[in-house]
C-alpha atoms as a PDB file:
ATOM      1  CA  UNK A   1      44.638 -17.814   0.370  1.00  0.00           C
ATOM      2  CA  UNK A   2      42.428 -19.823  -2.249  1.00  0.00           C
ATOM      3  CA  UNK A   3      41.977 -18.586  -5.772  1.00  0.00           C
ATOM      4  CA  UNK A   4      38.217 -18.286  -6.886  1.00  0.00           C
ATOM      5  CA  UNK A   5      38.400 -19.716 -10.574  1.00  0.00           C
ATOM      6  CA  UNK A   6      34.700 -19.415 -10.696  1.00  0.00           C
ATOM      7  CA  UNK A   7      34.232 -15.857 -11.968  1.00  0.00           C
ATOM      8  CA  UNK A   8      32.420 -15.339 -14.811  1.00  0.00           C
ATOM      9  CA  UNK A   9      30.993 -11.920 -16.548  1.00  0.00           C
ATOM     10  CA  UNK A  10      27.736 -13.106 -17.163  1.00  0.00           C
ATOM     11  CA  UNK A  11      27.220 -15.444 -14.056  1.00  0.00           C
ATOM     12  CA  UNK A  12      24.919 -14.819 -11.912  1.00  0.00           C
ATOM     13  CA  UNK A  13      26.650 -12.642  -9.539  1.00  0.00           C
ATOM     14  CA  UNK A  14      27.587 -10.611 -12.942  1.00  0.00           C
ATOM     15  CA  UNK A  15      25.447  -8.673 -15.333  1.00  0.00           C
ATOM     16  CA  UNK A  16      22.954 -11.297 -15.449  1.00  0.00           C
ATOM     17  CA  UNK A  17      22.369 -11.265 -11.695  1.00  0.00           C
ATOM     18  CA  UNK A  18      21.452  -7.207 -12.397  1.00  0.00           C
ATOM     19  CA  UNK A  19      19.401  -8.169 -15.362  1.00  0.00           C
ATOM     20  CA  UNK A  20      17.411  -9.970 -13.609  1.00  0.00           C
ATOM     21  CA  UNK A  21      16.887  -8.290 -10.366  1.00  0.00           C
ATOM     22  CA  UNK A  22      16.097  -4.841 -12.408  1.00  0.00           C
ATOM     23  CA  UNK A  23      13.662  -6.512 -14.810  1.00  0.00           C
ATOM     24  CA  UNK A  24      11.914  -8.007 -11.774  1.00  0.00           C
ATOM     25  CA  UNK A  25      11.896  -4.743 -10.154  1.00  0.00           C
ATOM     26  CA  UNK A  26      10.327  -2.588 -12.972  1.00  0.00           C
ATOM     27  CA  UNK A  27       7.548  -5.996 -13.091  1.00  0.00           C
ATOM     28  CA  UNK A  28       6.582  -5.152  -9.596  1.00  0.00           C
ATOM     29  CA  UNK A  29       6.611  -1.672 -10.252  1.00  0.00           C
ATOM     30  CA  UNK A  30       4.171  -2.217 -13.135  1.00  0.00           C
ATOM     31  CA  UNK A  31       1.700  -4.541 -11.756  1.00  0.00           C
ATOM     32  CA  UNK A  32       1.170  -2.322  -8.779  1.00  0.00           C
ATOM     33  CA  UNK A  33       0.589   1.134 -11.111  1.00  0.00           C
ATOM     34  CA  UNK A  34      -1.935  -1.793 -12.617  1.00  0.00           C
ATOM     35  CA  UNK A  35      -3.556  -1.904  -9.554  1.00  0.00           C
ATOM     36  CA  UNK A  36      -3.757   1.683  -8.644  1.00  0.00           C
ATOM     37  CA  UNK A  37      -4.834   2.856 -12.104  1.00  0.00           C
ATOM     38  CA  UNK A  38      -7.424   0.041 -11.974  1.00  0.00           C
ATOM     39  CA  UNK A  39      -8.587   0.930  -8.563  1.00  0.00           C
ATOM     40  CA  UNK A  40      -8.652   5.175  -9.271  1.00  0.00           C
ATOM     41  CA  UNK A  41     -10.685   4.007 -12.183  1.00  0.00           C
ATOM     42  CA  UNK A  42     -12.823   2.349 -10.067  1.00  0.00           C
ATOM     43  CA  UNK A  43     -13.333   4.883  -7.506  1.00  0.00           C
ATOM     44  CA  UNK A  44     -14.065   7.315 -10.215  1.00  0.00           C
ATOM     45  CA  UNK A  45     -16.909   5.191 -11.810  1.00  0.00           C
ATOM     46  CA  UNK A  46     -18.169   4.440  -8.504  1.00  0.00           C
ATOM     47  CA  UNK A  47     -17.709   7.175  -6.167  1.00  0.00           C
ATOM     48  CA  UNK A  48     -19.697   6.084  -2.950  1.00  0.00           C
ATOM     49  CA  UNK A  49     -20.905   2.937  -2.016  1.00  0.00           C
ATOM     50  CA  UNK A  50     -24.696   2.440  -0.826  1.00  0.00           C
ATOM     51  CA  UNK A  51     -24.289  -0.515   1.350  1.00  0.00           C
ATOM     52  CA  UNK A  52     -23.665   1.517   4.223  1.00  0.00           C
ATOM     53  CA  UNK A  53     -26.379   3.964   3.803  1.00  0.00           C
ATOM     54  CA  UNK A  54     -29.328   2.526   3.575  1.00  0.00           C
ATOM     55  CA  UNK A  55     -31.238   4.152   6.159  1.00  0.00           C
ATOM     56  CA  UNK A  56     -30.641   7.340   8.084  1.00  0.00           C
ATOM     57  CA  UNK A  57     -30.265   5.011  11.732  1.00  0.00           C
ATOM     58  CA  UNK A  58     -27.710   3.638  10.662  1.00  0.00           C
ATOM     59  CA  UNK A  59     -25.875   7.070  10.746  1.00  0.00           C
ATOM     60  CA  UNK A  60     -23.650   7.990  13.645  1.00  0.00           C
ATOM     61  CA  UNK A  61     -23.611  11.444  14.973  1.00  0.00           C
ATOM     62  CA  UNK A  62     -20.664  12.844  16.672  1.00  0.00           C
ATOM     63  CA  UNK A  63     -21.174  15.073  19.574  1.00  0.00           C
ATOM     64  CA  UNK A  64     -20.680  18.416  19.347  1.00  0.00           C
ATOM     65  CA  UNK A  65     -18.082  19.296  22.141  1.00  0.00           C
ATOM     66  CA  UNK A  66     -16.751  15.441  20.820  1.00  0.00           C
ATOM     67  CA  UNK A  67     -16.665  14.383  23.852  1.00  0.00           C
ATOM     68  CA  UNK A  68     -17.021  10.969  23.104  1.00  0.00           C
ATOM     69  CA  UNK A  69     -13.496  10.861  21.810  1.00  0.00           C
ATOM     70  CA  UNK A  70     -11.934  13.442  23.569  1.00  0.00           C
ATOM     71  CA  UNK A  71      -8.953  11.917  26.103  1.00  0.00           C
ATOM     72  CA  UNK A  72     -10.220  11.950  29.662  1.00  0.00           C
ATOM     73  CA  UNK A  73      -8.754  15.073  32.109  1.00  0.00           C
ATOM     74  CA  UNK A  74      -5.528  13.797  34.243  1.00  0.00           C
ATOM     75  CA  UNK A  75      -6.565  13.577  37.837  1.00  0.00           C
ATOM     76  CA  UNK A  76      -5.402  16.190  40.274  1.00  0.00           C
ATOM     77  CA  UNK A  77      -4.031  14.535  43.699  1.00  0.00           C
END
């Protein structure tokens, strides 16, 4: 069996290797709290958007027994 000569401490299979992984983790962890913070912020300032109701047409109205989206009855045979 070959001896591996190559192991280091601080290589990049080491300590380093975990350095870097966990500092990259705890960046992507940050920029997406970024991004929801920004985004609840956001939602907060603006709470409803407009564009969609402009005029009352434009409004759907569900049915009242919501039939529409109710699953169709299994035929009997």
């Amino acid at each position: 069996m070959a001896v591996n000569t190559k192991r280091t401490l601080f290589g990049l299979h080491g300590i380093f290797g975990i350095l870097i992984s966990v500092v990259g983790l705890i960046f992507i962890w940050a920029v997406l709290m970024t991004y929801a913070l920004l985004s609840q912020r956001d939602a907060a300032k603006h709470p409803y958007s407009t564009k969609y109701l402009r005029d009352g047409k434009s409004i759907q109205v569900i049915s009242v027994h919501n039939e529409d989206y109710a699953f169709p009855a299994p035929e009997k045979k």
